[in-house]
PDB file of N, CA and C in Angstrom:
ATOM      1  N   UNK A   1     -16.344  13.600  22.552  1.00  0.00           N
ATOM      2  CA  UNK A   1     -17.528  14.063  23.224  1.00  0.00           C
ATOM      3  C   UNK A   1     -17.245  14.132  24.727  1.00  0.00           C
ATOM      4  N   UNK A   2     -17.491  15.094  25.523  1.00  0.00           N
ATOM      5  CA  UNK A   2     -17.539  15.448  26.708  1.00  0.00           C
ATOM      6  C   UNK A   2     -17.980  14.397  28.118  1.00  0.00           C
ATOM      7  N   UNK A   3     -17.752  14.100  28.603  1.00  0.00           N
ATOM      8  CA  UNK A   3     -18.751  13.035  29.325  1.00  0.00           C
ATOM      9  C   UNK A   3     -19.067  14.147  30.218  1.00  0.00           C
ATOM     10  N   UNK A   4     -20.790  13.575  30.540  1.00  0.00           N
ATOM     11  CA  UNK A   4     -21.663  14.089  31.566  1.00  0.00           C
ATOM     12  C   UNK A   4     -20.896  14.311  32.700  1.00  0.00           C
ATOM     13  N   UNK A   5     -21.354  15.702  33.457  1.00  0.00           N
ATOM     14  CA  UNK A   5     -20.612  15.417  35.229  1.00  0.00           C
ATOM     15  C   UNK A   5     -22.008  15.209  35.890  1.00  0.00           C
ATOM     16  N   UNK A   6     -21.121  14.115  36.871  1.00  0.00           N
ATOM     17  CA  UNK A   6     -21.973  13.565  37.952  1.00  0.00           C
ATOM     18  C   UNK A   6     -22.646  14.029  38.822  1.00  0.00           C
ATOM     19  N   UNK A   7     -23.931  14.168  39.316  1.00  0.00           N
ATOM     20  CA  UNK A   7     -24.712  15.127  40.015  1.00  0.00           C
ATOM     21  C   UNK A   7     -24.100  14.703  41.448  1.00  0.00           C
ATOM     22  N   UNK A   8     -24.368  15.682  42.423  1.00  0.00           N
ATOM     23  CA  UNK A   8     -24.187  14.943  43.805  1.00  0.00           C
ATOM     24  C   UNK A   8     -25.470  15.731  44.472  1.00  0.00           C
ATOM     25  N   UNK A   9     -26.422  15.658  45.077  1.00  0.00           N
ATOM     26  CA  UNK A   9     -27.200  16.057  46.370  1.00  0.00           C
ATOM     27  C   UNK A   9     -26.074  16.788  47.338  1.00  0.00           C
ATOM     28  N   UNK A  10     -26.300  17.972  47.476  1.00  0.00           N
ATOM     29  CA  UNK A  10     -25.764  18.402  48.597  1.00  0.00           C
ATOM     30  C   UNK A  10     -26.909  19.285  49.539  1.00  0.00           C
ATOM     31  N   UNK A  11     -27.440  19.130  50.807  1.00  0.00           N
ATOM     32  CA  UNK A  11     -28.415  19.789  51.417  1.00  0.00           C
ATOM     33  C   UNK A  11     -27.272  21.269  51.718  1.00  0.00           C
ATOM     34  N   UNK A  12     -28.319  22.462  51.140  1.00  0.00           N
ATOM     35  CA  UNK A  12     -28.204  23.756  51.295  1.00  0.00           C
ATOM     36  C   UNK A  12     -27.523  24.515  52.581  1.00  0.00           C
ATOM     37  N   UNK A  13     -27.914  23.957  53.390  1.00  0.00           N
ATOM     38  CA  UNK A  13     -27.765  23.959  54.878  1.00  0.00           C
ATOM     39  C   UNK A  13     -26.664  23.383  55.116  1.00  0.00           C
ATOM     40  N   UNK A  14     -26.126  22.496  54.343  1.00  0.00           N
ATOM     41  CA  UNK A  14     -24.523  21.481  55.206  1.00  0.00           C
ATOM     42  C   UNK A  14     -23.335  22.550  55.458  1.00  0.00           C
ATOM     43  N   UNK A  15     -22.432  21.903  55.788  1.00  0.00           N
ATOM     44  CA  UNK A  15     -21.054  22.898  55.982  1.00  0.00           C
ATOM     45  C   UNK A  15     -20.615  22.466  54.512  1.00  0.00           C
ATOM     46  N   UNK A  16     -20.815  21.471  53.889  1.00  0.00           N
ATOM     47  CA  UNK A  16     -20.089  21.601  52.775  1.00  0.00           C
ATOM     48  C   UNK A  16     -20.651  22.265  51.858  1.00  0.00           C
ATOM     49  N   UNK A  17     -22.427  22.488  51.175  1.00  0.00           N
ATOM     50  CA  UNK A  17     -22.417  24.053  50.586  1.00  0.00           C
ATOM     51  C   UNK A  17     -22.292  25.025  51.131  1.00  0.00           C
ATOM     52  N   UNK A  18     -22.215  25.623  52.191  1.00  0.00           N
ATOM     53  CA  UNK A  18     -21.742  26.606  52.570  1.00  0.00           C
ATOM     54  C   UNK A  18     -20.144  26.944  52.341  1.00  0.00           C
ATOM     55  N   UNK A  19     -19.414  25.789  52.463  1.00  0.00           N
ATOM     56  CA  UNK A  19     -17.973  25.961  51.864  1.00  0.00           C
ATOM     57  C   UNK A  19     -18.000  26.824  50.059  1.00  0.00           C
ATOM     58  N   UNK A  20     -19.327  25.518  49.498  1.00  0.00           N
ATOM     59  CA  UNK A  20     -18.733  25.990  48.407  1.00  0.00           C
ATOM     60  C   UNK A  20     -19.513  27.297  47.918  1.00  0.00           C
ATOM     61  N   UNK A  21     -20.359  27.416  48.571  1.00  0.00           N
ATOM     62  CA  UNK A  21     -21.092  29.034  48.176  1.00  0.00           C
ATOM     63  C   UNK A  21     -19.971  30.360  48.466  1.00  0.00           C
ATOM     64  N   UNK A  22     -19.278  29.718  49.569  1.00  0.00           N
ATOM     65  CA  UNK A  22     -18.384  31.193  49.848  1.00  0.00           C
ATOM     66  C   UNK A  22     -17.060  30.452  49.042  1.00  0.00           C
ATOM     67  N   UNK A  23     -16.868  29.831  48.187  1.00  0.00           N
ATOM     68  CA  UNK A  23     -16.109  29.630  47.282  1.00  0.00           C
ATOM     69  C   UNK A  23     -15.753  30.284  45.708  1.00  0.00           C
ATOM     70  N   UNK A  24     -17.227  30.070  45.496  1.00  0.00           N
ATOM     71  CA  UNK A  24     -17.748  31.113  44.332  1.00  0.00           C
ATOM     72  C   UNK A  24     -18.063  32.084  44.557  1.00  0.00           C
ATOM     73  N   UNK A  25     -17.618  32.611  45.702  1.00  0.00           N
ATOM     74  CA  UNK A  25     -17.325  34.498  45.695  1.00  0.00           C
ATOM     75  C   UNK A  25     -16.101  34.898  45.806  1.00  0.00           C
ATOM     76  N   UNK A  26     -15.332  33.574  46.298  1.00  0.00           N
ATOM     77  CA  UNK A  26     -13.761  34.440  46.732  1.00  0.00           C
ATOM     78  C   UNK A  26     -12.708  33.290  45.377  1.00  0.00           C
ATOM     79  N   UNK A  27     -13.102  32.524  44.599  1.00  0.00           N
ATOM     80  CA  UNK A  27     -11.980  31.840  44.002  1.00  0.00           C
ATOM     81  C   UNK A  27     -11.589  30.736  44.534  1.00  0.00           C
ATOM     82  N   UNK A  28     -11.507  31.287  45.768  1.00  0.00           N
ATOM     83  CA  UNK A  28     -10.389  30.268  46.423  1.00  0.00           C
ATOM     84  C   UNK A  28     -11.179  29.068  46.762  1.00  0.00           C
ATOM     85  N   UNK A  29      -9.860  27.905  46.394  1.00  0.00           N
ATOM     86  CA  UNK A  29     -10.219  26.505  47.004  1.00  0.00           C
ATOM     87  C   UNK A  29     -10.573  25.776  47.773  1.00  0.00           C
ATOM     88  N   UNK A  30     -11.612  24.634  48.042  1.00  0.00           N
ATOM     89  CA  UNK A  30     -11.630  24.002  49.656  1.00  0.00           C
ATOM     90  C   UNK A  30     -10.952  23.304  49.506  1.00  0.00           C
ATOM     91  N   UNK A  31     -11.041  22.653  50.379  1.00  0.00           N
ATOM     92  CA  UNK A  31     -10.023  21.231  50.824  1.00  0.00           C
ATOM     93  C   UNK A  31     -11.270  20.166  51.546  1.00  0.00           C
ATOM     94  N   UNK A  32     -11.818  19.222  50.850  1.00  0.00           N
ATOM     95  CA  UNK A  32     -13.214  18.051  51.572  1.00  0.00           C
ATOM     96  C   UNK A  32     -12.178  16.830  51.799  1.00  0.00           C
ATOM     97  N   UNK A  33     -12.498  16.548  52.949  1.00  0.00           N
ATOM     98  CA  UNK A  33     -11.314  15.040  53.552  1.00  0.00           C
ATOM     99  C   UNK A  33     -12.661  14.443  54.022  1.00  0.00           C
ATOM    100  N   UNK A  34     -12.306  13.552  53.614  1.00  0.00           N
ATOM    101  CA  UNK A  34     -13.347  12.233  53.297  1.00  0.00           C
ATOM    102  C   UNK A  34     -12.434  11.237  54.422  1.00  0.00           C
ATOM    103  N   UNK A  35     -11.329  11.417  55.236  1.00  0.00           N
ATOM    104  CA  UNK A  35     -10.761  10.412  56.013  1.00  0.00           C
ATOM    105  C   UNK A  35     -10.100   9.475  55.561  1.00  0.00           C
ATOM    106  N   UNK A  36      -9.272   9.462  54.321  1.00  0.00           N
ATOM    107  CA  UNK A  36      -8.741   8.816  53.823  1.00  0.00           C
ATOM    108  C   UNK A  36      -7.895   9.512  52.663  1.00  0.00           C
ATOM    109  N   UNK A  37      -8.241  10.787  52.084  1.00  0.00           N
ATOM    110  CA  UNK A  37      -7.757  11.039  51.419  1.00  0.00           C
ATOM    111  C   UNK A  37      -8.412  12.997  51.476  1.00  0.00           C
ATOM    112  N   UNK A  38      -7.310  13.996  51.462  1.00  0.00           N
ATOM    113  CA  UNK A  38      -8.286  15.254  51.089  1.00  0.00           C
ATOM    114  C   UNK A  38      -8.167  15.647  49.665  1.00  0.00           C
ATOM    115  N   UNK A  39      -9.132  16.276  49.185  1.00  0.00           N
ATOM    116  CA  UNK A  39      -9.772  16.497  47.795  1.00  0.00           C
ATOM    117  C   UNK A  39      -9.723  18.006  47.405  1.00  0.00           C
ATOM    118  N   UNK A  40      -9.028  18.926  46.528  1.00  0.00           N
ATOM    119  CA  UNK A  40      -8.600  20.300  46.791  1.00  0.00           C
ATOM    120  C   UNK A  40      -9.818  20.228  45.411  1.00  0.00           C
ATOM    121  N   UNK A  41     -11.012  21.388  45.892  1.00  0.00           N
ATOM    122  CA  UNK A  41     -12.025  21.350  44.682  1.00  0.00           C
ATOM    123  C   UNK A  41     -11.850  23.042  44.433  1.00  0.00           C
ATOM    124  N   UNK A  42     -11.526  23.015  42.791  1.00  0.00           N
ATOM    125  CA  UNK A  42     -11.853  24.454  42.690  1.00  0.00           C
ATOM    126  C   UNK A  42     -13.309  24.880  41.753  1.00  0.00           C
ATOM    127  N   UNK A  43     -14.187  26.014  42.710  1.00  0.00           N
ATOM    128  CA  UNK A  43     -14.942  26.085  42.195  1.00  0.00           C
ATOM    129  C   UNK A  43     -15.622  27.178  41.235  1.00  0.00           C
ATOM    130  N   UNK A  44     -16.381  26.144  40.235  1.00  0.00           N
ATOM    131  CA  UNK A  44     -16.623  26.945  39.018  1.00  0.00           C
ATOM    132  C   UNK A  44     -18.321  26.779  39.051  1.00  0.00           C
ATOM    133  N   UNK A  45     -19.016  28.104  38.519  1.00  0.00           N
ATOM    134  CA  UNK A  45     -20.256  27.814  38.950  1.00  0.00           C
ATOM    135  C   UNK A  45     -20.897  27.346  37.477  1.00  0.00           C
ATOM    136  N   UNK A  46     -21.900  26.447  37.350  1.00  0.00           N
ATOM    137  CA  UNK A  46     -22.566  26.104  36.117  1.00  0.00           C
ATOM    138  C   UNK A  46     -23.832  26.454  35.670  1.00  0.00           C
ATOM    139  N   UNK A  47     -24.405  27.071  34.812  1.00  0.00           N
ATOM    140  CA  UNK A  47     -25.744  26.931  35.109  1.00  0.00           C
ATOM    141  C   UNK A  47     -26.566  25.758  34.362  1.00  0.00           C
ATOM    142  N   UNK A  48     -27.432  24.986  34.314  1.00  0.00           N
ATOM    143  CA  UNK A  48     -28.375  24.175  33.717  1.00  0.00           C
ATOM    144  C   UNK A  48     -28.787  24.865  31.961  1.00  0.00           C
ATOM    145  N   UNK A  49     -28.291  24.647  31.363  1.00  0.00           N
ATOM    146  CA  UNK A  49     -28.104  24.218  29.812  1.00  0.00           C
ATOM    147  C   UNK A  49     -30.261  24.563  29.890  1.00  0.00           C
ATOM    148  N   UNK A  50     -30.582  25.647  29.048  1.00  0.00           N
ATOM    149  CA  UNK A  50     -31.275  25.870  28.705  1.00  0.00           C
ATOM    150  C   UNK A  50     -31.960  25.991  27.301  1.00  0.00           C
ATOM    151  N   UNK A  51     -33.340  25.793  26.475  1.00  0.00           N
ATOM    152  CA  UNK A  51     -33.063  25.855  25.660  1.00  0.00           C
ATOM    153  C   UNK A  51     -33.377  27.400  24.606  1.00  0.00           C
ATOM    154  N   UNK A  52     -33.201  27.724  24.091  1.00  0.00           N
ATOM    155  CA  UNK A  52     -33.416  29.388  23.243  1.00  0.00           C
ATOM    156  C   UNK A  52     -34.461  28.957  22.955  1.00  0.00           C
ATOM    157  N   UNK A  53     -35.599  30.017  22.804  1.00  0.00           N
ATOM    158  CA  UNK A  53     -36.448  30.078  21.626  1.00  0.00           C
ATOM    159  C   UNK A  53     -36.047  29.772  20.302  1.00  0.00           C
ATOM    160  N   UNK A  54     -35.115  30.375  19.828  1.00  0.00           N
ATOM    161  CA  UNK A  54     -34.656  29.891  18.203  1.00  0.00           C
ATOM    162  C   UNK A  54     -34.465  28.470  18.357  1.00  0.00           C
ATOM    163  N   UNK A  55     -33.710  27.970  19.210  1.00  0.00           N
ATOM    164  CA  UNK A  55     -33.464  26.482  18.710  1.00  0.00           C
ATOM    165  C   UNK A  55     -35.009  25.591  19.448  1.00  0.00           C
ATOM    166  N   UNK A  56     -36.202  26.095  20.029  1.00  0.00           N
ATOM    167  CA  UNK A  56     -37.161  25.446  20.407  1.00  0.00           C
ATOM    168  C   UNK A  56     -37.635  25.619  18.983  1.00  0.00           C
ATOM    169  N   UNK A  57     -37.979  26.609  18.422  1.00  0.00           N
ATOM    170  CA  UNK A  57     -38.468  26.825  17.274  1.00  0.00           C
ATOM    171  C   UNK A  57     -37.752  25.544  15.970  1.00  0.00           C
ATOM    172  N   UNK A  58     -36.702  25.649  16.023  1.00  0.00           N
ATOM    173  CA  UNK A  58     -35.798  24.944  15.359  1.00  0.00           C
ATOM    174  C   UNK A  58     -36.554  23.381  15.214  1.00  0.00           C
ATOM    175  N   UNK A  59     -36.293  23.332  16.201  1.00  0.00           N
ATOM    176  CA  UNK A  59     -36.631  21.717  16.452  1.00  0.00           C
ATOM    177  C   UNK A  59     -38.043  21.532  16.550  1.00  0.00           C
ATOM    178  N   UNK A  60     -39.150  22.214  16.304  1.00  0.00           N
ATOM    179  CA  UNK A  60     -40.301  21.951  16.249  1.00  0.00           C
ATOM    180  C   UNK A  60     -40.451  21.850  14.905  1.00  0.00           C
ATOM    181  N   UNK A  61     -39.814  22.861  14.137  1.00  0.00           N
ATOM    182  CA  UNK A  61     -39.810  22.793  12.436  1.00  0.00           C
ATOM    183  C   UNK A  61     -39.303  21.823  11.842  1.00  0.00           C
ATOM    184  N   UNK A  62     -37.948  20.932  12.608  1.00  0.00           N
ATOM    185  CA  UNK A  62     -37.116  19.979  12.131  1.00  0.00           C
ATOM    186  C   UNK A  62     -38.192  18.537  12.183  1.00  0.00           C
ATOM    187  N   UNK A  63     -39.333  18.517  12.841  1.00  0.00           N
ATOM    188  CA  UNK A  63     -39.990  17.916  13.443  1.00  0.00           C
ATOM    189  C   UNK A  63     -41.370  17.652  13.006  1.00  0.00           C
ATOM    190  N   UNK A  64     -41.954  18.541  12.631  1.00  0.00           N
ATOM    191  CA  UNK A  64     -42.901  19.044  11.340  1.00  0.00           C
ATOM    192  C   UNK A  64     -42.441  18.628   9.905  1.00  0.00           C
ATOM    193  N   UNK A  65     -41.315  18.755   9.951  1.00  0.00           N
ATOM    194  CA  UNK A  65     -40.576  18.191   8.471  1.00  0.00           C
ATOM    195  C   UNK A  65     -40.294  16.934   8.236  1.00  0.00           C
ATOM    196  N   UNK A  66     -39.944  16.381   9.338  1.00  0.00           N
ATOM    197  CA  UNK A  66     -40.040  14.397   9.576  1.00  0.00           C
ATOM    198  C   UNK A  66     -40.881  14.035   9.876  1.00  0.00           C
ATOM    199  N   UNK A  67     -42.538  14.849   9.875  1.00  0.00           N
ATOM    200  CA  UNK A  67     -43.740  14.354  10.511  1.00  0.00           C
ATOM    201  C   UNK A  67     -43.971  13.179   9.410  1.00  0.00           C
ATOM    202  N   UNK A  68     -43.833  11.638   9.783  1.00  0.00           N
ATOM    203  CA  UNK A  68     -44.298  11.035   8.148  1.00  0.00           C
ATOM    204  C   UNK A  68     -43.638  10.336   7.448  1.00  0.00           C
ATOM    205  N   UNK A  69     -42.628  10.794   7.760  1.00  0.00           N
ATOM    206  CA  UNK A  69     -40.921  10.629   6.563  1.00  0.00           C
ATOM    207  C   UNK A  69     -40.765   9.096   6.946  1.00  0.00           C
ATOM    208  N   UNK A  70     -41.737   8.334   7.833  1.00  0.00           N
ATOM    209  CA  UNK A  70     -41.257   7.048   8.579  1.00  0.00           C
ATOM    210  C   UNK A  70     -42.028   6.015   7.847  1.00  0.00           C
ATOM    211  N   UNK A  71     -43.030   6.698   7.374  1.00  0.00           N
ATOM    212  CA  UNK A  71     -44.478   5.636   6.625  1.00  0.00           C
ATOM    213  C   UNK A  71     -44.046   5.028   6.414  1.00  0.00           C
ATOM    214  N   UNK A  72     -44.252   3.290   6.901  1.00  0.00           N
ATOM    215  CA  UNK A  72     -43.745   2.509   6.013  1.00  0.00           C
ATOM    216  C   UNK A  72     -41.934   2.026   5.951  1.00  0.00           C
ATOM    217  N   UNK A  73     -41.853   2.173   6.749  1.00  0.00           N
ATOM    218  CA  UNK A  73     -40.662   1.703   7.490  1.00  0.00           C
ATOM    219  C   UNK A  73     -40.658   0.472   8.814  1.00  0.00           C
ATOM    220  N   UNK A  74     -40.338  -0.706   8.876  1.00  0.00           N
ATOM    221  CA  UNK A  74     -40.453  -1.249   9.504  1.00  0.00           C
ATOM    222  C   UNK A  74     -39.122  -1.865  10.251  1.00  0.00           C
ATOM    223  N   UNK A  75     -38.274  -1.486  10.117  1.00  0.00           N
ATOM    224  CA  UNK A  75     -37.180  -1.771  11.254  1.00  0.00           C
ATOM    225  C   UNK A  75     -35.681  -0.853  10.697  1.00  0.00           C
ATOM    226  N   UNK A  76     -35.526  -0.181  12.086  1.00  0.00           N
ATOM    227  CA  UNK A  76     -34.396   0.329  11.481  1.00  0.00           C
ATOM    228  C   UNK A  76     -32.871  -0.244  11.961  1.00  0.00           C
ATOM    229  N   UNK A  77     -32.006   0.078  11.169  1.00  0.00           N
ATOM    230  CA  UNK A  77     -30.919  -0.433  11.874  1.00  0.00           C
ATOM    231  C   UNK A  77     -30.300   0.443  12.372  1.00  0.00           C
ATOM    232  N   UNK A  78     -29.762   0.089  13.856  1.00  0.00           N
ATOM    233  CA  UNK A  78     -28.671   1.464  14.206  1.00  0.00           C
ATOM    234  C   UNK A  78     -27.581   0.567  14.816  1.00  0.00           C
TER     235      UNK A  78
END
């Protein structure tokens, strides 16, 4: 399984999105030096994982179908 990537805050306005906005037009790499070490980032743009109608639908039906299925259950093990 994939592990999550880590969000960072970057204000719109800094020199460092502006690095990386004109990054994802030309390919090419920055270089962020943190003063101890520089960091060669290449950038790839992502968008936020949305969900389809079919699979909203999906999972409302999957959901409707386990409405219940619990009656009477009092501890589960996981």
């Amino acid at each position: 399984m994939a592990e999550a990537l880590k969000h960072i805050p970057v204000s719109p306005d800094s020199e460092l999105a502006r690095a990386l906005d004109a990054a994802k037009s030309t390919g090419d790499p920055i270089a962020v030096d943190t003063g101890d070490i520089i960091y060669e980032l290449f950038v790839s743009r992502t968008q936020p994982a949305t969900p389809s109608d079919v699979g909203i639908a999906r999972s409302i039906a999957g959901i409707k179908e386990a409405a219940g299925s619990w009656k009477g259950v009092e501890r589960l093990d996981c």
